[in-house]
PDB file of N, CA and C in Angstrom:
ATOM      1  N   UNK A   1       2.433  -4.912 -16.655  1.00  0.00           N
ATOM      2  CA  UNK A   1       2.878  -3.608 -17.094  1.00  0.00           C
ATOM      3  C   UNK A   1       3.440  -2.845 -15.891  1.00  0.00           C
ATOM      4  N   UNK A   2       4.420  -2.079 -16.177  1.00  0.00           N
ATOM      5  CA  UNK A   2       5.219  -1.396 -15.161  1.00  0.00           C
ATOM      6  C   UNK A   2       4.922   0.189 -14.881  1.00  0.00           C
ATOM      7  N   UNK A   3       4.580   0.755 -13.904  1.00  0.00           N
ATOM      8  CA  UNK A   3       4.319   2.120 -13.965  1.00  0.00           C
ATOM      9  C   UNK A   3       5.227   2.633 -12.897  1.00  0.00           C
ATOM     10  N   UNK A   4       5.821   3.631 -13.017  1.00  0.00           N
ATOM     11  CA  UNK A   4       6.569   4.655 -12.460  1.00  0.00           C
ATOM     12  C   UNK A   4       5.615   5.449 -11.265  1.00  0.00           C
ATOM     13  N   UNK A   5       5.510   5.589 -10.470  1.00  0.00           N
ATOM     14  CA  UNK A   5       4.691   6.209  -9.305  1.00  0.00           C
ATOM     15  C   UNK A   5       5.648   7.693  -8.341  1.00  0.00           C
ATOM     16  N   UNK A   6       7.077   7.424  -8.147  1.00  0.00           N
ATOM     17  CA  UNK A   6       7.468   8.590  -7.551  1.00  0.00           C
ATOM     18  C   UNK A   6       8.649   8.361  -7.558  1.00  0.00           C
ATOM     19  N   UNK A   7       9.461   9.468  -6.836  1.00  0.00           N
ATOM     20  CA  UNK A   7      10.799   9.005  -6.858  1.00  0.00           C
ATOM     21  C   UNK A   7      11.114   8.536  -5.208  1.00  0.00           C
ATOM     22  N   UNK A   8      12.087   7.589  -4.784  1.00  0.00           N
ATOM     23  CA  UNK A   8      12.085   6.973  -3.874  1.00  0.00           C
ATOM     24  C   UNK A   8      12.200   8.364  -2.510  1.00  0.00           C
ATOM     25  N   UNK A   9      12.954   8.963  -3.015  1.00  0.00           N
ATOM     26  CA  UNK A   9      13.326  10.125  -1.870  1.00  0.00           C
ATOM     27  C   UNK A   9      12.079  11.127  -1.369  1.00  0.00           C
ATOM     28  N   UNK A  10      10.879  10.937  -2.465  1.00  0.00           N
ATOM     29  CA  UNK A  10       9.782  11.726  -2.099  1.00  0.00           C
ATOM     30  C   UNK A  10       8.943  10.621  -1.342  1.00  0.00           C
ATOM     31  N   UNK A  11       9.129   9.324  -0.967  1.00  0.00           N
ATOM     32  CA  UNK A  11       8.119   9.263  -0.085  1.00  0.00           C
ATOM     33  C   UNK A  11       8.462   8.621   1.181  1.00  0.00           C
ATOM     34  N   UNK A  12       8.089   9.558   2.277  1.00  0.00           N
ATOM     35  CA  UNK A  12       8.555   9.177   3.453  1.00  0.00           C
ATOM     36  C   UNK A  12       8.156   7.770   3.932  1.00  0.00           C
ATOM     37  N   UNK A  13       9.532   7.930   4.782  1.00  0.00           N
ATOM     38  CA  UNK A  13       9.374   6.335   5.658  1.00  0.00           C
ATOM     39  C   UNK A  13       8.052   6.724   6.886  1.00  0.00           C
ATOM     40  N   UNK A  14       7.354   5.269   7.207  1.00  0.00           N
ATOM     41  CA  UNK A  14       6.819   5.162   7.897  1.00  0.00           C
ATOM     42  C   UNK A  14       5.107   5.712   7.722  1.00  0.00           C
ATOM     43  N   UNK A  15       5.175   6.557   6.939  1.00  0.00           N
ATOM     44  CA  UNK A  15       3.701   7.144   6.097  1.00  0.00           C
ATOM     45  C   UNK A  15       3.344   6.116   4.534  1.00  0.00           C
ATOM     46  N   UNK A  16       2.142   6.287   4.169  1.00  0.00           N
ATOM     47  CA  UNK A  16       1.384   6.164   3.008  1.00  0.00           C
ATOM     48  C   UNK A  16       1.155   7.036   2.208  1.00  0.00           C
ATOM     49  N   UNK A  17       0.907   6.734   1.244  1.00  0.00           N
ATOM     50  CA  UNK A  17       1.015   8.066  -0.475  1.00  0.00           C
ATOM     51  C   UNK A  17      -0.539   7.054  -1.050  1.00  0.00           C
ATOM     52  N   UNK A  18      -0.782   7.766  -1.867  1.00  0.00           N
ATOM     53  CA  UNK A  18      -2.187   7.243  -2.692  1.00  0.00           C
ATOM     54  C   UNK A  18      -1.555   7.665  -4.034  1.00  0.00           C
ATOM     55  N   UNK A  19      -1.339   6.960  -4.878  1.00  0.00           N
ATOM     56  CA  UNK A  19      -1.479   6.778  -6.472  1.00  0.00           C
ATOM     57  C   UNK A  19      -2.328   6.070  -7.336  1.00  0.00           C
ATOM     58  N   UNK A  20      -2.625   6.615  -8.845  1.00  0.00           N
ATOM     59  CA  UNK A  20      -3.328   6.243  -9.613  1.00  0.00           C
ATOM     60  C   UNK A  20      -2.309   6.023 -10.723  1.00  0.00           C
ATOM     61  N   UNK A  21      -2.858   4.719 -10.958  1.00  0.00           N
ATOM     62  CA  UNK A  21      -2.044   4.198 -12.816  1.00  0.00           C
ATOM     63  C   UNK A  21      -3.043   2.817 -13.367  1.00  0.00           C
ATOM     64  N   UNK A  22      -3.192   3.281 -13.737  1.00  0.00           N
ATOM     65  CA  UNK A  22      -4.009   2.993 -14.961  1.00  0.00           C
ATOM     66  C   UNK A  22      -5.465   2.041 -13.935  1.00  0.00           C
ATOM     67  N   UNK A  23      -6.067   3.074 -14.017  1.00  0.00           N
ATOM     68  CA  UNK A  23      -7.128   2.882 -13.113  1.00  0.00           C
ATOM     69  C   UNK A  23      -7.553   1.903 -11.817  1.00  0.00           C
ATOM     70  N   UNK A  24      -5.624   2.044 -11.300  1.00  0.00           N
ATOM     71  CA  UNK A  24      -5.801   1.367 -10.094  1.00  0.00           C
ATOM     72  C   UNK A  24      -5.431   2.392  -8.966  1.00  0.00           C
ATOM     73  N   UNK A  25      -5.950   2.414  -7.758  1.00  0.00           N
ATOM     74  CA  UNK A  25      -5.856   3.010  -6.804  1.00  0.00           C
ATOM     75  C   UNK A  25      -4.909   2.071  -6.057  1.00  0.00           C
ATOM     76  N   UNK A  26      -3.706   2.911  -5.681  1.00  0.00           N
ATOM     77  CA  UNK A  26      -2.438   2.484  -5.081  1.00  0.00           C
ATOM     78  C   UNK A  26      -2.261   2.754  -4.039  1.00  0.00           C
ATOM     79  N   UNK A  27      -2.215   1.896  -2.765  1.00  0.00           N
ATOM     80  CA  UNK A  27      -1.589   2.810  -1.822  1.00  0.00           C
ATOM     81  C   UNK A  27       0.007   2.152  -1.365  1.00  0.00           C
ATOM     82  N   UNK A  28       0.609   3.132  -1.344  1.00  0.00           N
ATOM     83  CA  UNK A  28       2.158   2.917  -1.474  1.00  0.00           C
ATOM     84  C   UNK A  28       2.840   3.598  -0.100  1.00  0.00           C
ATOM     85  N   UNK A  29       3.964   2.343   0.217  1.00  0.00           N
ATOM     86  CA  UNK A  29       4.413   2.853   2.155  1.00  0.00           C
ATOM     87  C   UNK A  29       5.881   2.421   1.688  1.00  0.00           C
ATOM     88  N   UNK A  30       6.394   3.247   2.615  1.00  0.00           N
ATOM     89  CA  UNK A  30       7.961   3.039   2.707  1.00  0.00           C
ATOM     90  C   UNK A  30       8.279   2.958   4.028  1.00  0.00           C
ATOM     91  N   UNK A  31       8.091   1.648   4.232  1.00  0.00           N
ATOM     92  CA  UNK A  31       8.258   0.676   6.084  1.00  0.00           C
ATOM     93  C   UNK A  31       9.877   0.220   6.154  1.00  0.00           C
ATOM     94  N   UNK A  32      11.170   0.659   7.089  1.00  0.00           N
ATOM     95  CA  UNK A  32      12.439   0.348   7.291  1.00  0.00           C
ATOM     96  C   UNK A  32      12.491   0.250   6.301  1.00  0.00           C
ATOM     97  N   UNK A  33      12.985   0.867   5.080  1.00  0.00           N
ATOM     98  CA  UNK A  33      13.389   0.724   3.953  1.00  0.00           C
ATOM     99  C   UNK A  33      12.676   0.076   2.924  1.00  0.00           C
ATOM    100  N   UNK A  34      12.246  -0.728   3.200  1.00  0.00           N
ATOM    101  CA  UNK A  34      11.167  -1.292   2.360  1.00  0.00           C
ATOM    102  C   UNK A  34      10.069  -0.550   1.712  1.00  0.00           C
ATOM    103  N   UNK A  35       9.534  -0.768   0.724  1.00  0.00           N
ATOM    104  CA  UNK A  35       8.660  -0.233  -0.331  1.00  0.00           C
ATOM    105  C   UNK A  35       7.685  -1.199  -0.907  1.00  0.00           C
ATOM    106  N   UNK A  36       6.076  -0.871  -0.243  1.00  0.00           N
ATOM    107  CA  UNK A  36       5.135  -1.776  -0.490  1.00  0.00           C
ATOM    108  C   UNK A  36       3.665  -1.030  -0.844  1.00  0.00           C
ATOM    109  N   UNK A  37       3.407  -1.908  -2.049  1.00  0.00           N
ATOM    110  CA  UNK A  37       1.944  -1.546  -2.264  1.00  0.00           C
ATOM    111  C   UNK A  37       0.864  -2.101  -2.484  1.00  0.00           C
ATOM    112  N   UNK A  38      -0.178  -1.649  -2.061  1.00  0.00           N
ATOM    113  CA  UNK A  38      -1.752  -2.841  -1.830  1.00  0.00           C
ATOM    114  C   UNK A  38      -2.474  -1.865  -2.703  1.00  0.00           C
ATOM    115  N   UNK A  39      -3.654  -2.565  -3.493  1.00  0.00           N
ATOM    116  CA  UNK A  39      -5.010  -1.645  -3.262  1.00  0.00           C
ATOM    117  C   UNK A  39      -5.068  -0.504  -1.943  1.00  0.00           C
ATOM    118  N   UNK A  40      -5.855   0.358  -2.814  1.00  0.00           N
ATOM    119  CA  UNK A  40      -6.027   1.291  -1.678  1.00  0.00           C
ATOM    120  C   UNK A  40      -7.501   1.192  -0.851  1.00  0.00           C
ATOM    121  N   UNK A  41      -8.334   0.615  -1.593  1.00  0.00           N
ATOM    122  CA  UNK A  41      -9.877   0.255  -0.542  1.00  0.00           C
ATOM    123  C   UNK A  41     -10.203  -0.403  -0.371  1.00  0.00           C
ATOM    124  N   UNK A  42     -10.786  -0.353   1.411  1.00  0.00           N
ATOM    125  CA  UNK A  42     -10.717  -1.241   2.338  1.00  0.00           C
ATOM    126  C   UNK A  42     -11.735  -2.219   1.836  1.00  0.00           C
ATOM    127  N   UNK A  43     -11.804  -3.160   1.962  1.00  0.00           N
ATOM    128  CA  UNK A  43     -13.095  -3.919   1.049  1.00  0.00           C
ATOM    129  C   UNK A  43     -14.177  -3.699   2.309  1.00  0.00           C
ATOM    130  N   UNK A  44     -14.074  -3.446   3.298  1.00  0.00           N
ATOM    131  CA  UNK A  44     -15.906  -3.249   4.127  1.00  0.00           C
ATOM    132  C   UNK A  44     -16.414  -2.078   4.079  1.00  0.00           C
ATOM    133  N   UNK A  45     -15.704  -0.918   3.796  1.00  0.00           N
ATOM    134  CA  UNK A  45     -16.258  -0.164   3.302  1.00  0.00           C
ATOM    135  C   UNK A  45     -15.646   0.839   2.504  1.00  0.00           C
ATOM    136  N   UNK A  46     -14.777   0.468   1.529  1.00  0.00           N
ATOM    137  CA  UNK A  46     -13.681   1.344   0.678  1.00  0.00           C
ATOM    138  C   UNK A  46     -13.180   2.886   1.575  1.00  0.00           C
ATOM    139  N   UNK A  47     -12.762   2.147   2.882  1.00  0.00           N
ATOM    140  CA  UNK A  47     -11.487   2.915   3.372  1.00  0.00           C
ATOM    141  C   UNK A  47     -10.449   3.361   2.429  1.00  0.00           C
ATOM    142  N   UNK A  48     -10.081   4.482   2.760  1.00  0.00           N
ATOM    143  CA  UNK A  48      -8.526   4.857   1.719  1.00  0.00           C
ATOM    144  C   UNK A  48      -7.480   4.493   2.594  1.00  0.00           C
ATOM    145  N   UNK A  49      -6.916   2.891   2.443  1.00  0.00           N
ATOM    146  CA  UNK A  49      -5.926   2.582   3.518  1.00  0.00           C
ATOM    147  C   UNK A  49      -4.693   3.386   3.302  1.00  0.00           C
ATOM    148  N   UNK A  50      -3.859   4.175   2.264  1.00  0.00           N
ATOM    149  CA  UNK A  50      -3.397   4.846   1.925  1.00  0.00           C
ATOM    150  C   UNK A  50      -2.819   6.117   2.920  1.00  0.00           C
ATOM    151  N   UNK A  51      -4.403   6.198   3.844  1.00  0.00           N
ATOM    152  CA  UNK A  51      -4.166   7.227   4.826  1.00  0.00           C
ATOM    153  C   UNK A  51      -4.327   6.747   5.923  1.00  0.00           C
ATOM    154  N   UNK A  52      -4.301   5.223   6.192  1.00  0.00           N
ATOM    155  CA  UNK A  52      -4.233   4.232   7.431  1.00  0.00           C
ATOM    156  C   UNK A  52      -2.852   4.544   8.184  1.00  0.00           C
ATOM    157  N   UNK A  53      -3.054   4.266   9.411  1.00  0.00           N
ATOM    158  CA  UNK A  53      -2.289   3.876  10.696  1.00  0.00           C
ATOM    159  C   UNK A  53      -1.429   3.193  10.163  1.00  0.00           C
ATOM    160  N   UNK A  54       0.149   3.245  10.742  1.00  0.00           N
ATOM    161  CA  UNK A  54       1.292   2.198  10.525  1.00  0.00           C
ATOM    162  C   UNK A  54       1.214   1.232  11.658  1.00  0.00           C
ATOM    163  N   UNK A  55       1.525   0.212  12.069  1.00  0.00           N
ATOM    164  CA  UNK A  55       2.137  -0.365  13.084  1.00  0.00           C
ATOM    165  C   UNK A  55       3.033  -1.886  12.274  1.00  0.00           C
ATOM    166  N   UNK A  56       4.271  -1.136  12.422  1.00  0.00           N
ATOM    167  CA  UNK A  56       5.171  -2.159  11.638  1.00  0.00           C
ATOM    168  C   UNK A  56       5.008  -2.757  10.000  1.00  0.00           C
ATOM    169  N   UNK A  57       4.337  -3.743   9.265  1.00  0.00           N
ATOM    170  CA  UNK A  57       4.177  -3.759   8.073  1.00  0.00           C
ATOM    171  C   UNK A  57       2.317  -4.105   8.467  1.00  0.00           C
ATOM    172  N   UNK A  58       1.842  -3.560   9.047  1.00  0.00           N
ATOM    173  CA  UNK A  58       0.570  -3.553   8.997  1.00  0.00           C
ATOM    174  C   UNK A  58      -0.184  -2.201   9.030  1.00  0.00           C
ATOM    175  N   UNK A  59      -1.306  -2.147   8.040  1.00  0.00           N
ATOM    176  CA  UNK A  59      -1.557  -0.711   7.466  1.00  0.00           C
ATOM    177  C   UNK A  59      -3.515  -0.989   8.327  1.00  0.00           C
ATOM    178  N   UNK A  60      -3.783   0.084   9.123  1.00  0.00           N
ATOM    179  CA  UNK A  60      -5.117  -0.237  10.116  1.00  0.00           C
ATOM    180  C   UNK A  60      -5.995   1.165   9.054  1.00  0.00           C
ATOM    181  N   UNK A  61      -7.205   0.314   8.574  1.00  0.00           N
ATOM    182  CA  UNK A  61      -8.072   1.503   7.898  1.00  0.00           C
ATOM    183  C   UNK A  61      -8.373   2.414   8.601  1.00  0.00           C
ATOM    184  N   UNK A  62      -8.468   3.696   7.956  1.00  0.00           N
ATOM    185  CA  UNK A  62      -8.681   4.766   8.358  1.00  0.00           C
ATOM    186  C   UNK A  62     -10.433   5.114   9.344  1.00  0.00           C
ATOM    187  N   UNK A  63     -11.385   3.940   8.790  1.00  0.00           N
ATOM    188  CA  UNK A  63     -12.531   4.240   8.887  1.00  0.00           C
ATOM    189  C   UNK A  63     -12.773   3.025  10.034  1.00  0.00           C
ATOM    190  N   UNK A  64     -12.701   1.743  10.107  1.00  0.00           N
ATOM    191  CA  UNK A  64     -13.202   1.006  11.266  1.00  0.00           C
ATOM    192  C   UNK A  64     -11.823   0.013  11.396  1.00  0.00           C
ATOM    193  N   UNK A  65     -10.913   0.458  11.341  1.00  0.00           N
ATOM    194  CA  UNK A  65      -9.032  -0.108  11.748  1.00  0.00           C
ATOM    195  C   UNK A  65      -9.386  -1.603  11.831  1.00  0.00           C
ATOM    196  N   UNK A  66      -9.338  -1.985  10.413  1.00  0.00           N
ATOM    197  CA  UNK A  66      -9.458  -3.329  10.492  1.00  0.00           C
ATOM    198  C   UNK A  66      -7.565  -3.306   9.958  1.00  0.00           C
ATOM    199  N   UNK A  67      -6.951  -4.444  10.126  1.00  0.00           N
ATOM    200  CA  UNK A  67      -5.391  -4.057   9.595  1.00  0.00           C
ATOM    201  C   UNK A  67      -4.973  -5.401   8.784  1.00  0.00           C
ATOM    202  N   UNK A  68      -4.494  -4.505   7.656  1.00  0.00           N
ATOM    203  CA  UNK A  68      -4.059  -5.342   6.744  1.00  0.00           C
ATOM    204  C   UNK A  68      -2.398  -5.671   6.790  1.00  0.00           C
ATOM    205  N   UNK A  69      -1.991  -6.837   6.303  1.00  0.00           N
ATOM    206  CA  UNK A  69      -0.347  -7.229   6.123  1.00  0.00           C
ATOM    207  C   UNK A  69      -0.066  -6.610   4.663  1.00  0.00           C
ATOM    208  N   UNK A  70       0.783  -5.783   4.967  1.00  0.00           N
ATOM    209  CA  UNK A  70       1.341  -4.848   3.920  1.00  0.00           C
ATOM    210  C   UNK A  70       2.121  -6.086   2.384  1.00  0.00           C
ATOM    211  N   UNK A  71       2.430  -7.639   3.380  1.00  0.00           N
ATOM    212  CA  UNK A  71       3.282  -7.894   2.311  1.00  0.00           C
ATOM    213  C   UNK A  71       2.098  -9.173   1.456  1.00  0.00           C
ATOM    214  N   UNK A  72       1.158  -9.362   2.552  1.00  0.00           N
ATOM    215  CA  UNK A  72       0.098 -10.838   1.918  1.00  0.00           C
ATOM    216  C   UNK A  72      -1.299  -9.670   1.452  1.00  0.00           C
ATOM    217  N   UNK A  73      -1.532  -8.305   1.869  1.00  0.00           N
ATOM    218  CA  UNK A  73      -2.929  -8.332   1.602  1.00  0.00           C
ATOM    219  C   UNK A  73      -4.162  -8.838   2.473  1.00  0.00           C
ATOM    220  N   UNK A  74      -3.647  -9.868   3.245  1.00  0.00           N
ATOM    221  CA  UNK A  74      -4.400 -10.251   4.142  1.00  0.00           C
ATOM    222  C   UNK A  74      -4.936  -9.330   5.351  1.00  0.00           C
ATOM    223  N   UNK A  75      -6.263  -9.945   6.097  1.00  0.00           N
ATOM    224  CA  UNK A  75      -6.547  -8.988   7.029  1.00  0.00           C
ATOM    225  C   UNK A  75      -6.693  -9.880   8.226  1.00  0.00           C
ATOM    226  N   UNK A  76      -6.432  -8.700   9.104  1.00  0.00           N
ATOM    227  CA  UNK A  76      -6.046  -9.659  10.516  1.00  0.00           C
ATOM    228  C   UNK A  76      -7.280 -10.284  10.871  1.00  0.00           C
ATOM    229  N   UNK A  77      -8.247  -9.388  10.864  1.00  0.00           N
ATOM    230  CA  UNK A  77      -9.470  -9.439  11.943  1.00  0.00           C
ATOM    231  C   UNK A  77     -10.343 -10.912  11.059  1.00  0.00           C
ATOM    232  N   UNK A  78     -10.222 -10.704   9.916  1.00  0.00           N
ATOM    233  CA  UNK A  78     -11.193 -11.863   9.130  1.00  0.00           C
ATOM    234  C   UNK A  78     -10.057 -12.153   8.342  1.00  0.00           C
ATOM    235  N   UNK A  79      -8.993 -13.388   8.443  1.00  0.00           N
ATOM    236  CA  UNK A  79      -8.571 -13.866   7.621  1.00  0.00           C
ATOM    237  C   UNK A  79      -8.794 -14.406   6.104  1.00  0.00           C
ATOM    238  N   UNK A  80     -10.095 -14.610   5.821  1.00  0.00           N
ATOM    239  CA  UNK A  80     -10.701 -14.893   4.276  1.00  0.00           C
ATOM    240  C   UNK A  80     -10.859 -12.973   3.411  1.00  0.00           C
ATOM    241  N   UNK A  81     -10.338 -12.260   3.901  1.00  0.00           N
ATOM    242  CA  UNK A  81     -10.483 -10.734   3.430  1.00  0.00           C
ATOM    243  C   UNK A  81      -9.206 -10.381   3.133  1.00  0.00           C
ATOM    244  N   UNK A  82      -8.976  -9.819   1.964  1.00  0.00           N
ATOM    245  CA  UNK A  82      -7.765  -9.432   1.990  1.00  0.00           C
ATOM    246  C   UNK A  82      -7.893  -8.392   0.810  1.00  0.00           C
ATOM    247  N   UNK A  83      -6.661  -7.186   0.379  1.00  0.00           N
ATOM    248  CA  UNK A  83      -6.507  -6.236  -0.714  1.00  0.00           C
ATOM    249  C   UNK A  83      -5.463  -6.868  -1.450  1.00  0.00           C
ATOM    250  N   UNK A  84      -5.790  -6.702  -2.916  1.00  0.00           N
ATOM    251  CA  UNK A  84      -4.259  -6.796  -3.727  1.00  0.00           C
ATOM    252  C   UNK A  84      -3.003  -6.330  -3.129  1.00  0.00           C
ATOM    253  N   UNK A  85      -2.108  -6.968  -3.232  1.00  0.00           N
ATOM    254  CA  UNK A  85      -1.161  -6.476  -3.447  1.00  0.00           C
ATOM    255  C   UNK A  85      -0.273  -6.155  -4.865  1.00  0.00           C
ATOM    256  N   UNK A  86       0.817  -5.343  -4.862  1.00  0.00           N
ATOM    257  CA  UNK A  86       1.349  -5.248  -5.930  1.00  0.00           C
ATOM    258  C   UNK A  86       3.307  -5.375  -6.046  1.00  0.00           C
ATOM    259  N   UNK A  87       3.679  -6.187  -7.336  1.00  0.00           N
ATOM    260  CA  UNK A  87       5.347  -6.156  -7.168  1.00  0.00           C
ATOM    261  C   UNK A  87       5.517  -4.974  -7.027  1.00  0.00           C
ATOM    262  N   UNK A  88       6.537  -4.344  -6.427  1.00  0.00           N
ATOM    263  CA  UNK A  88       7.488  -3.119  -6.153  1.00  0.00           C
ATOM    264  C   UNK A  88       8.987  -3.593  -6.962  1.00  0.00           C
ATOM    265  N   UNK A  89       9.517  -1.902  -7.819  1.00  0.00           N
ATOM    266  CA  UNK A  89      10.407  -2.414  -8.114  1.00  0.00           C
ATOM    267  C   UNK A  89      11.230  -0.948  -7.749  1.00  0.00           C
ATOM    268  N   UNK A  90      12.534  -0.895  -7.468  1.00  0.00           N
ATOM    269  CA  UNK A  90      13.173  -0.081  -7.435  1.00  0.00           C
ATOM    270  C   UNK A  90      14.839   0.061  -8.114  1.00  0.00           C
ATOM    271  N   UNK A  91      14.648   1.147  -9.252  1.00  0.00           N
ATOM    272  CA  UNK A  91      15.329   1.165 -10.567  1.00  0.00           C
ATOM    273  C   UNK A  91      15.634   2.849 -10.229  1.00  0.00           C
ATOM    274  N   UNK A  92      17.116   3.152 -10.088  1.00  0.00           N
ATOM    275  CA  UNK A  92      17.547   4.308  -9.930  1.00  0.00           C
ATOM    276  C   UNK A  92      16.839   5.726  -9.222  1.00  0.00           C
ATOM    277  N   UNK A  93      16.899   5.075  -7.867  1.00  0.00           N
ATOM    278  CA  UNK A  93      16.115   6.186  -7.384  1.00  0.00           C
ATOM    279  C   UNK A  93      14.342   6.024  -7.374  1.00  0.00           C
ATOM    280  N   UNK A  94      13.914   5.636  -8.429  1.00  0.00           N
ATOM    281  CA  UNK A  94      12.468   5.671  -8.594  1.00  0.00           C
ATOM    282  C   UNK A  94      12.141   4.633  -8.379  1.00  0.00           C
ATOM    283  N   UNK A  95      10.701   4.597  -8.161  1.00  0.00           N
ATOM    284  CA  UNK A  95       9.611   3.272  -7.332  1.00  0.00           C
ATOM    285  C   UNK A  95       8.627   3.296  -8.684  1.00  0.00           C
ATOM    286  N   UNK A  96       9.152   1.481  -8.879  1.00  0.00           N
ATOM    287  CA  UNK A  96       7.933   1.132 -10.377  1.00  0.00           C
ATOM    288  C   UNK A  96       6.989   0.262  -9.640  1.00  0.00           C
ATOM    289  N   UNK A  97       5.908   0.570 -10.237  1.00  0.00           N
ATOM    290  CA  UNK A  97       5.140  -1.057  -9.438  1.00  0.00           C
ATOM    291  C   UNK A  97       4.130  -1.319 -10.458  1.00  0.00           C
ATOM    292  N   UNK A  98       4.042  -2.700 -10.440  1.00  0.00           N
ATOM    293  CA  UNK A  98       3.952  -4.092 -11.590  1.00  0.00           C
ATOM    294  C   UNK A  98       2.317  -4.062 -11.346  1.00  0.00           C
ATOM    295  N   UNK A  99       1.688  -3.503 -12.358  1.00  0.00           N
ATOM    296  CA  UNK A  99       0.130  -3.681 -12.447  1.00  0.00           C
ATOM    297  C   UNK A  99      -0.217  -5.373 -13.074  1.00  0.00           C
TER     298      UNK A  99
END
């Protein structure tokens, strides 16, 4: 299922946004143009990565900067750990992403 989250021009490059659709917690980044979204909590201790550190397509939790790959979900520090990710779609201006 496809949900509508914002329009592309409202969310800055290089920052994170937190959305909810249909009882998933989103966190959504707009890295060099690109548009990517994971779960938003950290699995060691439901960080809101949402409001994590950038460094390139890697998003560092807010609470003990463990850093995740924006495009696998994966985490650096313990490779067997990782957050959902989610498709991104971009359709006139607006950012859909594929629950």
């Amino acid at each position: 299922m496809i949900h509508r989250l914002c329009r592309l021009a409202d969310l800055p490059d290089g920052k994170g946004r937190l959305f909810e659709a249909r009882g998933e917690s989103i966190a959504l980044f707009r890295v060099d143009g690109r548009v990517l979204a994971i779960s938003n909590a950290c699995p060691h201790r439901d960080g809101p990565l949402a409001f994590g550190d950038l460094a390139g397509l890697t998003v560092f939790c807010p609470l003990h900067a463990w850093g995740f790959d924006l495009l696998t979900g994966r985490c650096q520090e313990f490779p067997g750990v990782c957050v959902r990710t989610f498709p991104v779609h971009l359709e006139g201006g607006e950012v859909l992403v594929e629950l």
